[in-house]
Protein backbone atom coordinates (compact mmCIF):
# COMPACT_ATOMS: atom_id res chain seq x y z
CA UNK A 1 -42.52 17.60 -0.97
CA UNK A 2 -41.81 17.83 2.72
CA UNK A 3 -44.12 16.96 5.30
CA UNK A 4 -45.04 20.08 7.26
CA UNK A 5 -42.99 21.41 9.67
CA UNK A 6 -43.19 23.02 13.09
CA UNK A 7 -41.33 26.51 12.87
CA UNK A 8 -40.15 27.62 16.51
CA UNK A 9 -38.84 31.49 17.60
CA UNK A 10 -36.43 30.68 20.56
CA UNK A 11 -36.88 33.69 22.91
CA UNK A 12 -34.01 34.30 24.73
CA UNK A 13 -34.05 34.06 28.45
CA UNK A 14 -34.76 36.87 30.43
CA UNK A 15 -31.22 39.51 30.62
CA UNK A 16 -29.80 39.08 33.82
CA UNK A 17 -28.37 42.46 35.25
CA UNK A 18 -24.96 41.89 37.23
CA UNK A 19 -23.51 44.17 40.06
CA UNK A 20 -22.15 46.75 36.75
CA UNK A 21 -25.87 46.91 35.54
CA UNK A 22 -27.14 49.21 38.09
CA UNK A 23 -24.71 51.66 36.27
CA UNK A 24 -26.89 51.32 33.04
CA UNK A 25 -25.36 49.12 31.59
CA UNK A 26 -27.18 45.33 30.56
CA UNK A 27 -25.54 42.31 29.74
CA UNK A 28 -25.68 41.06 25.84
CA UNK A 29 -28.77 38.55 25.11
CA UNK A 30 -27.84 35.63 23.45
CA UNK A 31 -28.95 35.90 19.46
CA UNK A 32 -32.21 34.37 18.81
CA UNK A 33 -32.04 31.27 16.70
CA UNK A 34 -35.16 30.15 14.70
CA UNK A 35 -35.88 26.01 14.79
CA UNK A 36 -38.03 23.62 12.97
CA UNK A 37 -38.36 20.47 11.76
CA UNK A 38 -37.64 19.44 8.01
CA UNK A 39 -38.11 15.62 6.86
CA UNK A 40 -35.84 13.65 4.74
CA UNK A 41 -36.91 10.66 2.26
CA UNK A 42 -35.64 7.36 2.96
CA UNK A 43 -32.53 6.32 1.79
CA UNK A 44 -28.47 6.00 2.85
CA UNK A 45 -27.61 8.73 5.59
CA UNK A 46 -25.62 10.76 3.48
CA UNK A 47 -28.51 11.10 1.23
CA UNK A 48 -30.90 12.04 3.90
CA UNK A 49 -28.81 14.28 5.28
CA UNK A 50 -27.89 16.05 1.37
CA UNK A 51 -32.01 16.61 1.25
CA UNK A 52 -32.07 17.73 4.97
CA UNK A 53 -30.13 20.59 4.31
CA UNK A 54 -31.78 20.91 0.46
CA UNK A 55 -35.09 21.25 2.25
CA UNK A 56 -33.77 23.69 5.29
CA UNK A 57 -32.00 25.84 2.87
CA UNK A 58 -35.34 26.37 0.67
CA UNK A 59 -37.16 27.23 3.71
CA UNK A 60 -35.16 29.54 5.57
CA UNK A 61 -36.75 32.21 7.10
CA UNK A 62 -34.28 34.86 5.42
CA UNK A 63 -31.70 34.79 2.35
CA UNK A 64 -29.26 32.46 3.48
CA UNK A 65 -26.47 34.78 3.15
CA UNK A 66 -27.64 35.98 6.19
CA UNK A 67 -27.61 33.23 8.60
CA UNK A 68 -25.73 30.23 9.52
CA UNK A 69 -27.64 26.67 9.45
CA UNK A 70 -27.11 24.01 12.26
CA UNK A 71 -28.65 20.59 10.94
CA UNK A 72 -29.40 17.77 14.12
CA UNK A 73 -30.59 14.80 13.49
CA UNK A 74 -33.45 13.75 15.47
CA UNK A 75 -34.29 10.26 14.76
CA UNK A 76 -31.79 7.63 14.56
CA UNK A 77 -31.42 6.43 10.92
CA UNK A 78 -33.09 2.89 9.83
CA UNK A 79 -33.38 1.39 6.72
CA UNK A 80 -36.22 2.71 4.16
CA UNK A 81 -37.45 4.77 6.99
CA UNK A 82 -38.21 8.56 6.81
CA UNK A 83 -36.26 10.76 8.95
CA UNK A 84 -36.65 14.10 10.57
CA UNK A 85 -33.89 16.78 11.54
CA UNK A 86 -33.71 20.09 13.64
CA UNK A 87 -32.70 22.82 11.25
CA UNK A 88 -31.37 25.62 13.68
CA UNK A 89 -30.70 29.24 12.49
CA UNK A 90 -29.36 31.86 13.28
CA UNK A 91 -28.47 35.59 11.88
CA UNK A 92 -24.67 36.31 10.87
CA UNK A 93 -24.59 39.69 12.17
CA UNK A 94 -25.69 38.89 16.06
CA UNK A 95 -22.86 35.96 16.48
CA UNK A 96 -19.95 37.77 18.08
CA UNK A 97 -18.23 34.63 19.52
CA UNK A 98 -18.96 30.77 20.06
CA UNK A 99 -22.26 29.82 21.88
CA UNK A 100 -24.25 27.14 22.54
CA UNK A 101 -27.78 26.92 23.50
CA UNK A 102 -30.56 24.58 23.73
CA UNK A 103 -33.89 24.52 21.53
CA UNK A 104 -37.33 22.62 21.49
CA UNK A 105 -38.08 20.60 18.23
CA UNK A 106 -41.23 18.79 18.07
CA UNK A 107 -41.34 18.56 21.66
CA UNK A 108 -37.79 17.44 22.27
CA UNK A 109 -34.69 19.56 23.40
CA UNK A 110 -32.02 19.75 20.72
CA UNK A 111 -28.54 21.18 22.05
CA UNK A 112 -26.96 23.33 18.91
CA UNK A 113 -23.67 25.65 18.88
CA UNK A 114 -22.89 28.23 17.09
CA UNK A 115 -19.56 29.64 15.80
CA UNK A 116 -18.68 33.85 13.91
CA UNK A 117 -17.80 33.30 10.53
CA UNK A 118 -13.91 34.32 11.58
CA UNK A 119 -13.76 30.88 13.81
CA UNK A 120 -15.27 28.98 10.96
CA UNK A 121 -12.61 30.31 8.51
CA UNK A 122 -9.67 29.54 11.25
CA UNK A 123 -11.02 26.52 12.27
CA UNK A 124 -10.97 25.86 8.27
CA UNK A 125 -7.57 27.25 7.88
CA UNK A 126 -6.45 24.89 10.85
CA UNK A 127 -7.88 21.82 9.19
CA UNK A 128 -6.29 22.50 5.91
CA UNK A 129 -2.78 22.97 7.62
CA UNK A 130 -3.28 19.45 9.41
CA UNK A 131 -4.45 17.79 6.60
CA UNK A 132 -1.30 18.94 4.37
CA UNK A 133 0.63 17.81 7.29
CA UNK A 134 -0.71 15.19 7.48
CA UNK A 135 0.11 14.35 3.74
CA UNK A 136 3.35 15.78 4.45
CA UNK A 137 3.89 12.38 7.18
CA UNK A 138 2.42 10.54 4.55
CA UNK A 139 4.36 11.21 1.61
CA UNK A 140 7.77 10.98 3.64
CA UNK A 141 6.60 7.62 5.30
CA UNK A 142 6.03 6.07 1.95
CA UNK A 143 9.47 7.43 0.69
CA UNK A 144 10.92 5.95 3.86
CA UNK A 145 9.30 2.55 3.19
CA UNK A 146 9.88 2.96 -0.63
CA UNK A 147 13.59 3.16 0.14
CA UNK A 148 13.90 0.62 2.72
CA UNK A 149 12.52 -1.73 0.31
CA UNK A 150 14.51 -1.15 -2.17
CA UNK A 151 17.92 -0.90 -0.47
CA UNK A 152 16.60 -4.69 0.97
CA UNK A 153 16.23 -5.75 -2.67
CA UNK A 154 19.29 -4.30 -3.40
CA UNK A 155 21.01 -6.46 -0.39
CA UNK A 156 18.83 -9.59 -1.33
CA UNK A 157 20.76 -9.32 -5.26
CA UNK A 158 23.95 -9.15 -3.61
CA UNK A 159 23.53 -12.07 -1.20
CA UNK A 160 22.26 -13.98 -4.02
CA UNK A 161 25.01 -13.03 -6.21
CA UNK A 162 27.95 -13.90 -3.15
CA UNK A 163 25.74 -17.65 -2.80
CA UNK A 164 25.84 -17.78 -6.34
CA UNK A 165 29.80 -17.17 -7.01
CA UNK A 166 30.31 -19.21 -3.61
CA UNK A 167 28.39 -22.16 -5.25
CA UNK A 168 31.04 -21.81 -8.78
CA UNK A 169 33.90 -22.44 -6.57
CA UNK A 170 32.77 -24.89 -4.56
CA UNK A 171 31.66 -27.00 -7.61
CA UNK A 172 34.82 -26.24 -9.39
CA UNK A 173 36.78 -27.35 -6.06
CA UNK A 174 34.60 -30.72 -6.01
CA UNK A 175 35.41 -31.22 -9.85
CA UNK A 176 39.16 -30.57 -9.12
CA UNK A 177 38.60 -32.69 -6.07
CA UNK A 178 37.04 -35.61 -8.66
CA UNK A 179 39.44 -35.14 -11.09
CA UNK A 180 42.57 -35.73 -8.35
CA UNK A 181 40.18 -39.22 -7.41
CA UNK A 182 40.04 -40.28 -10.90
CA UNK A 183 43.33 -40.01 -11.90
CA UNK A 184 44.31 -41.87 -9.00
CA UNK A 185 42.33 -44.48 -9.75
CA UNK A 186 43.63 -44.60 -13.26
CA UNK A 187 47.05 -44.45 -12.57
CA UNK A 188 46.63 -47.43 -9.90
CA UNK A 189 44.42 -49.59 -11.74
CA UNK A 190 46.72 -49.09 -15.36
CA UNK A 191 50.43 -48.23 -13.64
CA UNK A 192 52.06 -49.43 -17.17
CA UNK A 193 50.06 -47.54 -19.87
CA UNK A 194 50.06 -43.51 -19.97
CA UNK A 195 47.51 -41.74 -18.18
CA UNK A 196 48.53 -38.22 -20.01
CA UNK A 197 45.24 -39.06 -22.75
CA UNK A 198 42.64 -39.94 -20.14
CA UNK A 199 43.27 -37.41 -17.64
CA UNK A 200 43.00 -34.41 -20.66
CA UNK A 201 39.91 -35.61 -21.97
CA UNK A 202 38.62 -35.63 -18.60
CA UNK A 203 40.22 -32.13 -17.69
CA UNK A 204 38.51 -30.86 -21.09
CA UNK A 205 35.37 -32.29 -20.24
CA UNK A 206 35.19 -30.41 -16.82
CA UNK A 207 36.19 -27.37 -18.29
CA UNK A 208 34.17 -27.47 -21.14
CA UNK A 209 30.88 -28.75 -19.74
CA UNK A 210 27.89 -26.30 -21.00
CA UNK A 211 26.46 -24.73 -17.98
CA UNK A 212 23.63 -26.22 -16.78
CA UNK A 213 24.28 -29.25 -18.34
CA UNK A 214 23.75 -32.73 -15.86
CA UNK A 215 26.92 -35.00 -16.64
CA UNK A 216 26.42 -38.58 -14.72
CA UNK A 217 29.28 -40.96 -15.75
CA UNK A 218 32.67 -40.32 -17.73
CA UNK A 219 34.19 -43.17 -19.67
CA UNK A 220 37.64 -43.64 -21.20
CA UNK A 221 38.38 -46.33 -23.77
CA UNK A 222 41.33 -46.86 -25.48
CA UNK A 223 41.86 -43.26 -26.05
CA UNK A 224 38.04 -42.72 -26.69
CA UNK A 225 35.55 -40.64 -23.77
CA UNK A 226 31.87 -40.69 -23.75
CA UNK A 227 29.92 -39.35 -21.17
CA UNK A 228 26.32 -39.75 -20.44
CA UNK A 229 24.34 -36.70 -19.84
CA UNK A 230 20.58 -35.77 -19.49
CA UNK A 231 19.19 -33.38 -22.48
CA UNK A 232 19.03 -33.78 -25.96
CA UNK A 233 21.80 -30.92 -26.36
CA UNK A 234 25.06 -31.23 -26.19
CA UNK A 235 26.77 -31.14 -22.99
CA UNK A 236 29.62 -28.97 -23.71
CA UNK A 237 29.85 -25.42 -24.59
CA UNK A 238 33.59 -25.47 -25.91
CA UNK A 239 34.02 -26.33 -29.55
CA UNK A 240 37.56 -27.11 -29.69
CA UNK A 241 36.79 -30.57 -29.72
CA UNK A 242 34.16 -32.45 -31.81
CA UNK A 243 31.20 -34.16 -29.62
CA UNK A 244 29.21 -36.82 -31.22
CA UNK A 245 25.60 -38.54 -29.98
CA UNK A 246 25.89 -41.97 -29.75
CA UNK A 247 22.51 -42.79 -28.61
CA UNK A 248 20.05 -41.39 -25.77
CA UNK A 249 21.85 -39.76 -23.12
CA UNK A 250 25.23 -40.65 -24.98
CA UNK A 251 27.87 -38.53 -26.36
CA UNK A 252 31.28 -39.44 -27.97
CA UNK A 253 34.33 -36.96 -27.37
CA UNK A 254 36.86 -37.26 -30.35
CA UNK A 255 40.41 -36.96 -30.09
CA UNK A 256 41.81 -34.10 -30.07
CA UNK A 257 43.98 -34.88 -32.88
CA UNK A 258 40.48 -35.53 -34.83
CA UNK A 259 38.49 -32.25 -33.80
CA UNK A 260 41.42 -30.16 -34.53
């Protein structure tokens, strides 16, 4: 129940005649507007406020149909404390246009405007047109980012996929490179026995090396290869030619004649 409440009739000032009222005519009074207090329970200020206007609506001085309700707050809010609020009202049929005046509430001047039901509505109308614009902005910013972010992901697969291709050909140009080396080598160190054998194992083995596989040394031994390689598969993908473990890390290429 609500504590009780101080119910005010704000008189309107005394009409003031201008230089076209000595014709007859008087100037409009302002409409009265009705003010008291109403009390709110403690609790969040959302809540007080939702049983501010509970309480002001129940004790309206007419149907509310017929008058528009102006809720001020009059204490600041604080935690599990009470507070109190101006409920200001006024009848529908004497607002014409926009005006503001200034009532008493437990001793204490409240200012308090008033609007015709015709602003209200445009002002509504206006706030619903910003707001879809507003969503409007919104939506096309987020297709904006949306797209920007995915034509960088888009760019980010294809640099990956040029680093990725340039990587292949520079490894295949350091095995060629290697190969070149080797066969050097070979030649210089055995100048009276053919070469032919060795250097087609070795060009099999670079061709046929299982990608991903980690090949660290290459040997050639009277007409034998083995290579050493980390895994426990096999380090070649091609199965023209038959691969045998010889021990950890150790694999025997046959000749070809023998994995034909």
């Amino acid at each position: 129940m609500n504590a009780p409440f101080d119910l005010r009739l704000v008189e309107p000032d005394d009409l003031t005649i201008d230089e076209n009222a000595r014709d007859g005519s008087a100037s409009l009074a302002q409409p009265r507007v009705f003010a008291r207090a109403v009390h709110a329970p403690a609790g969040w200020p959302w809540e007080q406020l939702r049983a501010a206007q509970l309480a002001a609506r129940h004790e309206a001085p007419v149907s509310m149909d017929q008058v528009h309700l102006r809720l001020k707050r009059l204490t600041p809010w604080r935690p599990a404390q009470a507070a109190r609020f101006a409920a200001c009202y006024v009848r529908i049929s004497e607002i014409a246009e926009r005006f503001e005046t200034q009532v008493e509430v437990e001793g204490r001047p409240v200012p308090v405007a008033f609007e015709p039901p015709e602003a209200l509505a445009r002002r509504a109308r206006r706030s619903l047109l910003v707001g879809a614009g507003a969503a409007v902005v919104v939506a096309l910013l987020v297709v904006s980012i949306a797209g920007a972010l995915l034509a960088r992901a888009q760019g980010e697969e294809q640099v990956a996929a040029l680093e990725h291709d340039a990587a292949l050909k520079l490894q295949r140009a350091e095995a060629a490179q290697s190969l070149r080396r080797q066969s050097a080598a070979l030649a210089a160190a055995s100048p009276g026995e053919p070469v032919a054998a060795s250097l087609a194992d070795l060009a099999w083995a670079m061709a046929a090396r299982a990608p991903g596989a980690r090949i660290q040394a290459w040997r050639w031994d009277h007409g034998v290869s083995r290579v050493e390689a980390r895994g426990e598969a096999s380090p070649f993908a091609d199965s023209h030619r038959a691969v045998t473990r010889e021990g950890a890390g150790l694999w025997r290429i046959e000749p070809e004649e023998t994995g034909r």
